[in-house]
PDB file of N, CA and C in Angstrom:
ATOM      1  N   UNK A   1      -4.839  13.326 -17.548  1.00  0.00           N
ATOM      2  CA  UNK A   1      -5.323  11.965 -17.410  1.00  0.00           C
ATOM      3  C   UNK A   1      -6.637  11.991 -16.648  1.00  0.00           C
ATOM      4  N   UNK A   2      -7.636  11.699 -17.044  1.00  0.00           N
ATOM      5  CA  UNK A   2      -8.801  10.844 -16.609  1.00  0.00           C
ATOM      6  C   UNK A   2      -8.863   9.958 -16.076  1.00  0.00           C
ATOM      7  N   UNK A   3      -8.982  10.168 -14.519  1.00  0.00           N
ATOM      8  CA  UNK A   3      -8.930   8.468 -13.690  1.00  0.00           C
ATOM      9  C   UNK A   3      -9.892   8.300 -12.920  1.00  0.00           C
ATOM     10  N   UNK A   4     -10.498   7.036 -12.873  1.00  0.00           N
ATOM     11  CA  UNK A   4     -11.343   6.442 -11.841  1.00  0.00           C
ATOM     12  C   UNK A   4     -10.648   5.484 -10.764  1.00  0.00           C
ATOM     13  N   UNK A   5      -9.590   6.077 -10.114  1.00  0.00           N
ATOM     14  CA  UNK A   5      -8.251   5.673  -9.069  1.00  0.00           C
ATOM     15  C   UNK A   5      -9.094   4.695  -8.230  1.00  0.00           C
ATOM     16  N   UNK A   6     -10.660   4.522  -7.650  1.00  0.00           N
ATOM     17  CA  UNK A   6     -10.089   3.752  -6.316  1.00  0.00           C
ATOM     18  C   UNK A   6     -10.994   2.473  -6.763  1.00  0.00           C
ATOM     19  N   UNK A   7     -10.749   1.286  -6.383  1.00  0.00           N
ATOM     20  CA  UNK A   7     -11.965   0.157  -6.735  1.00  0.00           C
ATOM     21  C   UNK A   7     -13.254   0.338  -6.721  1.00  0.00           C
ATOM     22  N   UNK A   8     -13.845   1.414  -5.306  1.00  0.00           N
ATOM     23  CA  UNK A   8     -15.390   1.422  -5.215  1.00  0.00           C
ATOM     24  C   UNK A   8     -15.955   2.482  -5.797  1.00  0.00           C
ATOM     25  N   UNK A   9     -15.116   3.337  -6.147  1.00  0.00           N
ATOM     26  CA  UNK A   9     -15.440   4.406  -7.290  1.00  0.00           C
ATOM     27  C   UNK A   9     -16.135   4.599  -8.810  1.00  0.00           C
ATOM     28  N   UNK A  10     -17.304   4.795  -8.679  1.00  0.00           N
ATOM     29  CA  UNK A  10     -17.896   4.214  -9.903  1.00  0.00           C
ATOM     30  C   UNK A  10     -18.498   5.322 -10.923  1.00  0.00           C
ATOM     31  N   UNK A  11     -18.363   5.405 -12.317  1.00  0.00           N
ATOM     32  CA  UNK A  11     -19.175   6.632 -13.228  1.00  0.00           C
ATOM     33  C   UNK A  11     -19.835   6.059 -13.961  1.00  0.00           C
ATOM     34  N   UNK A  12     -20.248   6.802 -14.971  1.00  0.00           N
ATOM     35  CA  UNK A  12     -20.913   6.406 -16.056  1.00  0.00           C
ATOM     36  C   UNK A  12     -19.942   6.496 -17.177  1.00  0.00           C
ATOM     37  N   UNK A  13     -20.675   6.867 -18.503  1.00  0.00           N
ATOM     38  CA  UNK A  13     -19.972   7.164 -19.936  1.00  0.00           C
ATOM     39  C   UNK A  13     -18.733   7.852 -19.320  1.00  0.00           C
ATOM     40  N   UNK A  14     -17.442   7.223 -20.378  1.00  0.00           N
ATOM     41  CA  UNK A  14     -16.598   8.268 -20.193  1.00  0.00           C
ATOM     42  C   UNK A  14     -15.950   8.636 -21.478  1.00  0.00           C
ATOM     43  N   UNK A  15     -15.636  10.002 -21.775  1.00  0.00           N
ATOM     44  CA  UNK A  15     -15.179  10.498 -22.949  1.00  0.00           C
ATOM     45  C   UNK A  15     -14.139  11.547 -22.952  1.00  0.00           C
ATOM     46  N   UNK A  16     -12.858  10.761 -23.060  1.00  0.00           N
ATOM     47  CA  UNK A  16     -11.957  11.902 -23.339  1.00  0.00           C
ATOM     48  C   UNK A  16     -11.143  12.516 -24.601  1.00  0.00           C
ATOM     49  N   UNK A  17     -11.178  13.791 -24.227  1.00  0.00           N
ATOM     50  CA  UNK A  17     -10.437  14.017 -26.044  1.00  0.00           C
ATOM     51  C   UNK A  17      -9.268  14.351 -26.031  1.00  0.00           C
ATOM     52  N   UNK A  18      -8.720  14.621 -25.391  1.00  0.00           N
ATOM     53  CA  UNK A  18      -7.219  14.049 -25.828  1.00  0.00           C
ATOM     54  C   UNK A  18      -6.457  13.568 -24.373  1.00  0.00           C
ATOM     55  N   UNK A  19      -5.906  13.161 -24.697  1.00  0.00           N
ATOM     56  CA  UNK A  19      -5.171  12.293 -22.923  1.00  0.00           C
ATOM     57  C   UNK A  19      -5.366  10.845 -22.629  1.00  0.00           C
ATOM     58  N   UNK A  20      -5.233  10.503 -21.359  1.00  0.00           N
ATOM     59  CA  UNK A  20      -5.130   8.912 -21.313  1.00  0.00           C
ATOM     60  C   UNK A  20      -6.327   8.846 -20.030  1.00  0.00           C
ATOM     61  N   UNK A  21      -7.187   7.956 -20.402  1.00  0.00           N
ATOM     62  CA  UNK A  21      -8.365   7.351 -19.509  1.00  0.00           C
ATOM     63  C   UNK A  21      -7.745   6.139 -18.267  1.00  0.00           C
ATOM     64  N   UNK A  22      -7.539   5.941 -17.314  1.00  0.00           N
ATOM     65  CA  UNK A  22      -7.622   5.099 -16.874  1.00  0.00           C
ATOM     66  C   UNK A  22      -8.480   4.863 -15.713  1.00  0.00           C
ATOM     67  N   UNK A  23      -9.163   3.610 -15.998  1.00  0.00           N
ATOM     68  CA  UNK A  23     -10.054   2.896 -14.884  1.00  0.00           C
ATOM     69  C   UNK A  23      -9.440   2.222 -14.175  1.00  0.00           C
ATOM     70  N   UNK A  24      -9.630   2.091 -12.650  1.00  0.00           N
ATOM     71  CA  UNK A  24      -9.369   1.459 -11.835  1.00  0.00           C
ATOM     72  C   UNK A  24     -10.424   1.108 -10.779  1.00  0.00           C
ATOM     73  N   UNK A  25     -11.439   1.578 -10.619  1.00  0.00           N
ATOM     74  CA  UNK A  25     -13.044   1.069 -10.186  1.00  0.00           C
ATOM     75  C   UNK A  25     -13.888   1.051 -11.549  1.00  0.00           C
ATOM     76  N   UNK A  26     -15.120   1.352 -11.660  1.00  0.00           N
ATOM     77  CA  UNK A  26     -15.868   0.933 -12.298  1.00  0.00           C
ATOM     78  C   UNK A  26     -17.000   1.901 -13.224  1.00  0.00           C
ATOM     79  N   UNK A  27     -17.022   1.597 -14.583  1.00  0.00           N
ATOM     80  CA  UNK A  27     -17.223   2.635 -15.671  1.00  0.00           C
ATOM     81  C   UNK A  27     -18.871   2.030 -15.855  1.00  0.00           C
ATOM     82  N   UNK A  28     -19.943   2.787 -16.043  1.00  0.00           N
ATOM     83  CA  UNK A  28     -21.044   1.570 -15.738  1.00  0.00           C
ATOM     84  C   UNK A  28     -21.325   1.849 -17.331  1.00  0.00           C
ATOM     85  N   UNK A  29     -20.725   2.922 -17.951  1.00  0.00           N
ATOM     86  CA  UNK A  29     -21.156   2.740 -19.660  1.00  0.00           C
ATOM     87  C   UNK A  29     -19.984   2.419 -20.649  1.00  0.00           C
ATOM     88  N   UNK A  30     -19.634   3.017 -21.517  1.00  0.00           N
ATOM     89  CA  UNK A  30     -18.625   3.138 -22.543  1.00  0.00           C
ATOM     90  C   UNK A  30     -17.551   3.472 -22.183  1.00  0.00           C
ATOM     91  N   UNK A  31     -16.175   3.548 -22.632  1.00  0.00           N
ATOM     92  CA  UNK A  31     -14.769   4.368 -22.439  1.00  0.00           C
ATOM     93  C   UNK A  31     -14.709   4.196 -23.570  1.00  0.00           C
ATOM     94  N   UNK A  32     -14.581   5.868 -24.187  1.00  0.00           N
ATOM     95  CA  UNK A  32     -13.751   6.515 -25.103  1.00  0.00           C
ATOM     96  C   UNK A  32     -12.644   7.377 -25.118  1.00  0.00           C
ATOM     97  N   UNK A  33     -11.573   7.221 -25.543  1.00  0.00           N
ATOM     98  CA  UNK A  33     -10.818   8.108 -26.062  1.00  0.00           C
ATOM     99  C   UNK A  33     -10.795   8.647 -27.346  1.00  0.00           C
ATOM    100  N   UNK A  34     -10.643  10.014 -27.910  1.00  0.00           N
ATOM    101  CA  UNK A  34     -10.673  10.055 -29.238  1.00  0.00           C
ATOM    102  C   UNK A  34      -9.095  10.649 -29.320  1.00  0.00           C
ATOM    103  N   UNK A  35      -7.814  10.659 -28.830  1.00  0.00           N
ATOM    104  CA  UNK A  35      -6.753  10.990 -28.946  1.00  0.00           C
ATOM    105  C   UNK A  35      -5.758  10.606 -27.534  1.00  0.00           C
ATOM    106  N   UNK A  36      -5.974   9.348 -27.684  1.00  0.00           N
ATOM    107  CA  UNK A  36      -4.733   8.876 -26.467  1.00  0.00           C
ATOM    108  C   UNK A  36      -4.992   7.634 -26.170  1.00  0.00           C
ATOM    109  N   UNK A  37      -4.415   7.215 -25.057  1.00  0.00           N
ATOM    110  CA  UNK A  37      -4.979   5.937 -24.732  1.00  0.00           C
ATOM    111  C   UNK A  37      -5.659   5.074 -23.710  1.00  0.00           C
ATOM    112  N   UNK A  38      -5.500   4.179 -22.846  1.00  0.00           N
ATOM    113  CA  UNK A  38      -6.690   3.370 -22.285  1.00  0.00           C
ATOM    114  C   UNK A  38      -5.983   2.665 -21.568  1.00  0.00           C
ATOM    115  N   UNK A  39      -6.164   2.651 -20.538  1.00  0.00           N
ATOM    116  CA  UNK A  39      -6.054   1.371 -19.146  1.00  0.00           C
ATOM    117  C   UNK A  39      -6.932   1.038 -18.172  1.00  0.00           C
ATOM    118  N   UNK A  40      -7.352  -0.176 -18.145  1.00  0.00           N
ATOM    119  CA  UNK A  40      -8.142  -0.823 -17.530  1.00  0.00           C
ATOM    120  C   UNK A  40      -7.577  -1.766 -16.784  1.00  0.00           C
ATOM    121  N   UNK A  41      -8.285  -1.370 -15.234  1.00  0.00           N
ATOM    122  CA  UNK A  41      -7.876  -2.801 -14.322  1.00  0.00           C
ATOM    123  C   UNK A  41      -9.077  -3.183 -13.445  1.00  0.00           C
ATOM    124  N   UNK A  42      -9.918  -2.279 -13.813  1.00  0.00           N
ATOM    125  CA  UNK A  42     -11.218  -2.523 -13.125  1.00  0.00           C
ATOM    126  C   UNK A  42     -12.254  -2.849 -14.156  1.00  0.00           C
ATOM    127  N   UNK A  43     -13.378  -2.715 -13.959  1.00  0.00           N
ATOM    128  CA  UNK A  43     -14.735  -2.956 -14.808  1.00  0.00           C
ATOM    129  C   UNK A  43     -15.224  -1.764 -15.797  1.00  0.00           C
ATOM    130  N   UNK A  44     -15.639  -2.398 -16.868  1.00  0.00           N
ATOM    131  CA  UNK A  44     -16.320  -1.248 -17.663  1.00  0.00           C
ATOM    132  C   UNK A  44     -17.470  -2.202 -18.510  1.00  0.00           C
ATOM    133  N   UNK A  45     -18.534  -1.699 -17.913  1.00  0.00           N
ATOM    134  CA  UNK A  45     -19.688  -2.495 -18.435  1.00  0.00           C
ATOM    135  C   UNK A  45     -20.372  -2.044 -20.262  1.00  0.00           C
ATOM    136  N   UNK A  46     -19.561  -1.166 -20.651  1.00  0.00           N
ATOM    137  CA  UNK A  46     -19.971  -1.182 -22.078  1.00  0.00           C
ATOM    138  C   UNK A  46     -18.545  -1.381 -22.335  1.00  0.00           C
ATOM    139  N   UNK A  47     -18.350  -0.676 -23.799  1.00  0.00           N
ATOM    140  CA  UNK A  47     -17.176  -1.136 -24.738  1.00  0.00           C
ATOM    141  C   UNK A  47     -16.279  -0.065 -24.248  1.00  0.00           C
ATOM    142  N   UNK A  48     -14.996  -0.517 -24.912  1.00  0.00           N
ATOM    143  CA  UNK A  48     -13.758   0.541 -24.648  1.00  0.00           C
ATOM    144  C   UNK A  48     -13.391   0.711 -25.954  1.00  0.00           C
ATOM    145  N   UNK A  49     -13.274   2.229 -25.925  1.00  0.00           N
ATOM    146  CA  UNK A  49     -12.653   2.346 -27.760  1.00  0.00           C
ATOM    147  C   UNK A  49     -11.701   3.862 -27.842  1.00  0.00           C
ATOM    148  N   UNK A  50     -10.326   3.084 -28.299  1.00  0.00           N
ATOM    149  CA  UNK A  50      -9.007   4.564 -28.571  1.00  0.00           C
ATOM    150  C   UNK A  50      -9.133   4.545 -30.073  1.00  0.00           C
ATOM    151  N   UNK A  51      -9.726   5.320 -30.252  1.00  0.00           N
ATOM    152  CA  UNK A  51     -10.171   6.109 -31.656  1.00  0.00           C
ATOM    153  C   UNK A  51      -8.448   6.477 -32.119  1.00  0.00           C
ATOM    154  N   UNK A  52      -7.761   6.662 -31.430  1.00  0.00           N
ATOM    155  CA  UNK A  52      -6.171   7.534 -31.951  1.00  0.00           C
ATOM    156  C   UNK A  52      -5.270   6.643 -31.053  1.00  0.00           C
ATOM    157  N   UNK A  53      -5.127   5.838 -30.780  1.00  0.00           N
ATOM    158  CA  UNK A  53      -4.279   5.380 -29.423  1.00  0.00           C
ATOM    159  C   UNK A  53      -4.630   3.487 -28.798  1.00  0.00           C
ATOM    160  N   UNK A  54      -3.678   3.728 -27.934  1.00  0.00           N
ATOM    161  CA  UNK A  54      -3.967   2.047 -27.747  1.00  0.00           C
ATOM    162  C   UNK A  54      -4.506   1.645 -26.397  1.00  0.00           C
ATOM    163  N   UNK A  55      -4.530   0.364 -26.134  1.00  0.00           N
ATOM    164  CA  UNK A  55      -5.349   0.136 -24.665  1.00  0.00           C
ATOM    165  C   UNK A  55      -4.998  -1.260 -24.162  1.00  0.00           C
ATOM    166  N   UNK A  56      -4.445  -0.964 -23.043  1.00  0.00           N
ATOM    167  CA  UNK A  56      -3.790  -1.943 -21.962  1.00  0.00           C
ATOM    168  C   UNK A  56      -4.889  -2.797 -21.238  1.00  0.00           C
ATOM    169  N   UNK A  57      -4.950  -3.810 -20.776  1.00  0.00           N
ATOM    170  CA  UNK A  57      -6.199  -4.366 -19.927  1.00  0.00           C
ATOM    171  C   UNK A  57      -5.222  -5.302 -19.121  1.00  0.00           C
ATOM    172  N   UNK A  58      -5.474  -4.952 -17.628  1.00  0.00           N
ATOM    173  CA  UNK A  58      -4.702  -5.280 -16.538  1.00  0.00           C
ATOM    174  C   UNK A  58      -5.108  -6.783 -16.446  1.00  0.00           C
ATOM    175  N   UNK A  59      -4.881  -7.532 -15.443  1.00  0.00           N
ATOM    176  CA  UNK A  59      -5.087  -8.342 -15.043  1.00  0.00           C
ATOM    177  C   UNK A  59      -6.498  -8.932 -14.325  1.00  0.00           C
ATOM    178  N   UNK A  60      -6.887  -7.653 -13.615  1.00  0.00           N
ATOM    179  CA  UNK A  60      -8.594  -7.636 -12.777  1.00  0.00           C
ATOM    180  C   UNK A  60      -9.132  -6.926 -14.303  1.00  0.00           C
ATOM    181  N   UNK A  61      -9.076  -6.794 -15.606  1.00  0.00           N
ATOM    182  CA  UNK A  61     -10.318  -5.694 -15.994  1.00  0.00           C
ATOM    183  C   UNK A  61     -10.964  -6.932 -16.523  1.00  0.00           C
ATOM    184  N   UNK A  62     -12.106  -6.033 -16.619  1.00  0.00           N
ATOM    185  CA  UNK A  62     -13.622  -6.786 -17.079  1.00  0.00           C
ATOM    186  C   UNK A  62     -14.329  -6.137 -18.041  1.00  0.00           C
ATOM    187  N   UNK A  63     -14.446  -6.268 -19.137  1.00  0.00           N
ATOM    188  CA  UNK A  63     -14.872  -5.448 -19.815  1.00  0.00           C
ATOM    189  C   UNK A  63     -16.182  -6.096 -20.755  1.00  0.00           C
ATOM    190  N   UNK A  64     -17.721  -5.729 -20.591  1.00  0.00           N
ATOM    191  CA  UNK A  64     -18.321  -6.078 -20.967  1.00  0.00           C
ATOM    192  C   UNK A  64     -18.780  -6.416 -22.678  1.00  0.00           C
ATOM    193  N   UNK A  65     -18.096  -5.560 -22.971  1.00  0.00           N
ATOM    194  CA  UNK A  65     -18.576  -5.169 -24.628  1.00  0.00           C
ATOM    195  C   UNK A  65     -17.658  -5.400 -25.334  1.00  0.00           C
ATOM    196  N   UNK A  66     -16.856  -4.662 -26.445  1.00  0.00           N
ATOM    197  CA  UNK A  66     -16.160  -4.952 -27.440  1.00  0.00           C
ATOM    198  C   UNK A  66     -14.359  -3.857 -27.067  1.00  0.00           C
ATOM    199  N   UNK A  67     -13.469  -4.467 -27.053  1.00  0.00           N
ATOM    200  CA  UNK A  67     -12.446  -3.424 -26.775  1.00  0.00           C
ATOM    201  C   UNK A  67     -11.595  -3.368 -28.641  1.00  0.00           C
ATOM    202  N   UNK A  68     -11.372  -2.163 -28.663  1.00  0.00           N
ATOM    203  CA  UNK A  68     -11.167  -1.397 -30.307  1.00  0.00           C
ATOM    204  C   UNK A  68     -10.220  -0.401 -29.748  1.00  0.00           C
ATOM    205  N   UNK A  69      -9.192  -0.329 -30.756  1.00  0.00           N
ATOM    206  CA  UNK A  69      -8.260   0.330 -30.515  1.00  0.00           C
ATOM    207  C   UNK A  69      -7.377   0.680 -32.034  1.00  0.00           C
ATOM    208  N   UNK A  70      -7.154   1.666 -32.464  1.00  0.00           N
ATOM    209  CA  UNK A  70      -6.467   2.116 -33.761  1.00  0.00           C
ATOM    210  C   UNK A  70      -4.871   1.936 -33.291  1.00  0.00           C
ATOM    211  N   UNK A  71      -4.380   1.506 -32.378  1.00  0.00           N
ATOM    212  CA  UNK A  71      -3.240   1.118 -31.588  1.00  0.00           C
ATOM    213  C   UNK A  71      -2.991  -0.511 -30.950  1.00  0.00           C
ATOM    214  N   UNK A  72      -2.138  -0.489 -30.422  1.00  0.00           N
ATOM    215  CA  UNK A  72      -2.165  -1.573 -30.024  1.00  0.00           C
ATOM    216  C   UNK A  72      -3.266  -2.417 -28.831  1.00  0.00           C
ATOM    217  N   UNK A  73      -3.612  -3.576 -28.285  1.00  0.00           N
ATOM    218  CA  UNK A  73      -4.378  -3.874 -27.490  1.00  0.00           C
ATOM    219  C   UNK A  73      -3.795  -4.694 -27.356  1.00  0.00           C
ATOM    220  N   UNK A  74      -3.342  -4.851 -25.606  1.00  0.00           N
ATOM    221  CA  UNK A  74      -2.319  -5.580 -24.683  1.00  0.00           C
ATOM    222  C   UNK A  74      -3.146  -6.027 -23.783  1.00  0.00           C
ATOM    223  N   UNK A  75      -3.632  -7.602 -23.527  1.00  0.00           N
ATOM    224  CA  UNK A  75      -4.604  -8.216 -22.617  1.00  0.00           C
ATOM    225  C   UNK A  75      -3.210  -8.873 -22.026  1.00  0.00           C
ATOM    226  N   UNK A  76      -3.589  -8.794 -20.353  1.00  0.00           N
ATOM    227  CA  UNK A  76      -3.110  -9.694 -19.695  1.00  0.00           C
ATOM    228  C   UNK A  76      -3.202 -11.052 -19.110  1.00  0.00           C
ATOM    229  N   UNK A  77      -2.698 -11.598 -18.714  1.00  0.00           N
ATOM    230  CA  UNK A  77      -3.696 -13.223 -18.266  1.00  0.00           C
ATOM    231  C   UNK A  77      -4.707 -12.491 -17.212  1.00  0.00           C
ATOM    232  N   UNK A  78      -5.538 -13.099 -17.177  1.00  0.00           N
ATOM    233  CA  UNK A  78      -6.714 -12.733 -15.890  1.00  0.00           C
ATOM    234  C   UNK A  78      -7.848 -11.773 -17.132  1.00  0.00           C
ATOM    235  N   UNK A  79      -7.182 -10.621 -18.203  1.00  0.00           N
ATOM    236  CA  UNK A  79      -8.285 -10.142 -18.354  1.00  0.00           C
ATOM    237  C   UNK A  79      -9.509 -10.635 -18.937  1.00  0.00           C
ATOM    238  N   UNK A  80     -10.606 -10.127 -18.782  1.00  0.00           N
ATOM    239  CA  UNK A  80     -12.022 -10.650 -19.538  1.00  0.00           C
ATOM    240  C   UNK A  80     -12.609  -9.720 -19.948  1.00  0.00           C
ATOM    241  N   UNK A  81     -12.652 -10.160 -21.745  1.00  0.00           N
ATOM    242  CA  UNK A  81     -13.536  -9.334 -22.317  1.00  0.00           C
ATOM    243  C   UNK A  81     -14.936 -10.113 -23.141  1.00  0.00           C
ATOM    244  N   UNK A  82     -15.991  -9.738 -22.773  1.00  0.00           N
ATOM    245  CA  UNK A  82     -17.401 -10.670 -22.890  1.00  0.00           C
ATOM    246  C   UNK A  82     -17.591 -10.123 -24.586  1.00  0.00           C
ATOM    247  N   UNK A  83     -17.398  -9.343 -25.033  1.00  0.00           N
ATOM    248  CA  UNK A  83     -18.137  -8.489 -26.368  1.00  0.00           C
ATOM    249  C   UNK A  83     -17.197  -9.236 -27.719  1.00  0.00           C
TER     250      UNK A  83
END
């Protein structure tokens, strides 16, 4: 698993190939997975996309761009997606 664990914790692009991404501070480009899936409870200022897999969006995520998923996509109340 790929994690960005703490709120003030911040990267850029992220790209994983197989496993599960999760954000919990702040992604300042894209989240990809190309074989697993996606959780968001923090910010990701480009798009989120599970090429093979699905993607959860917590309650705090923010997601600037477009969220895509070949799986399911589970928004919670609170989340925001602008794209």
């Amino acid at each position: 698993m790929y994690a960005v664990s703490t709120v003030d914790q911040r990267v850029g692009e992220v790209v994983v190939l197989h496993g599960t991404a999760r954000i919990d501070g702040v992604a300042l480009g894209d989240v990809i997975v190309l074989d697993g899936g996606i959780i968001i409870q923090g910010q990701v200022s480009g798009s989120v996309i599970a090429m093979d897999g699905s993607v959860k969006l917590g309650s705090s995520a923010h997601v600037g761009g477009d969220v895509t998923a070949r799986g399911r996509i589970a928004v919670s109340d609170g989340a925001v997606v602008d794209g």
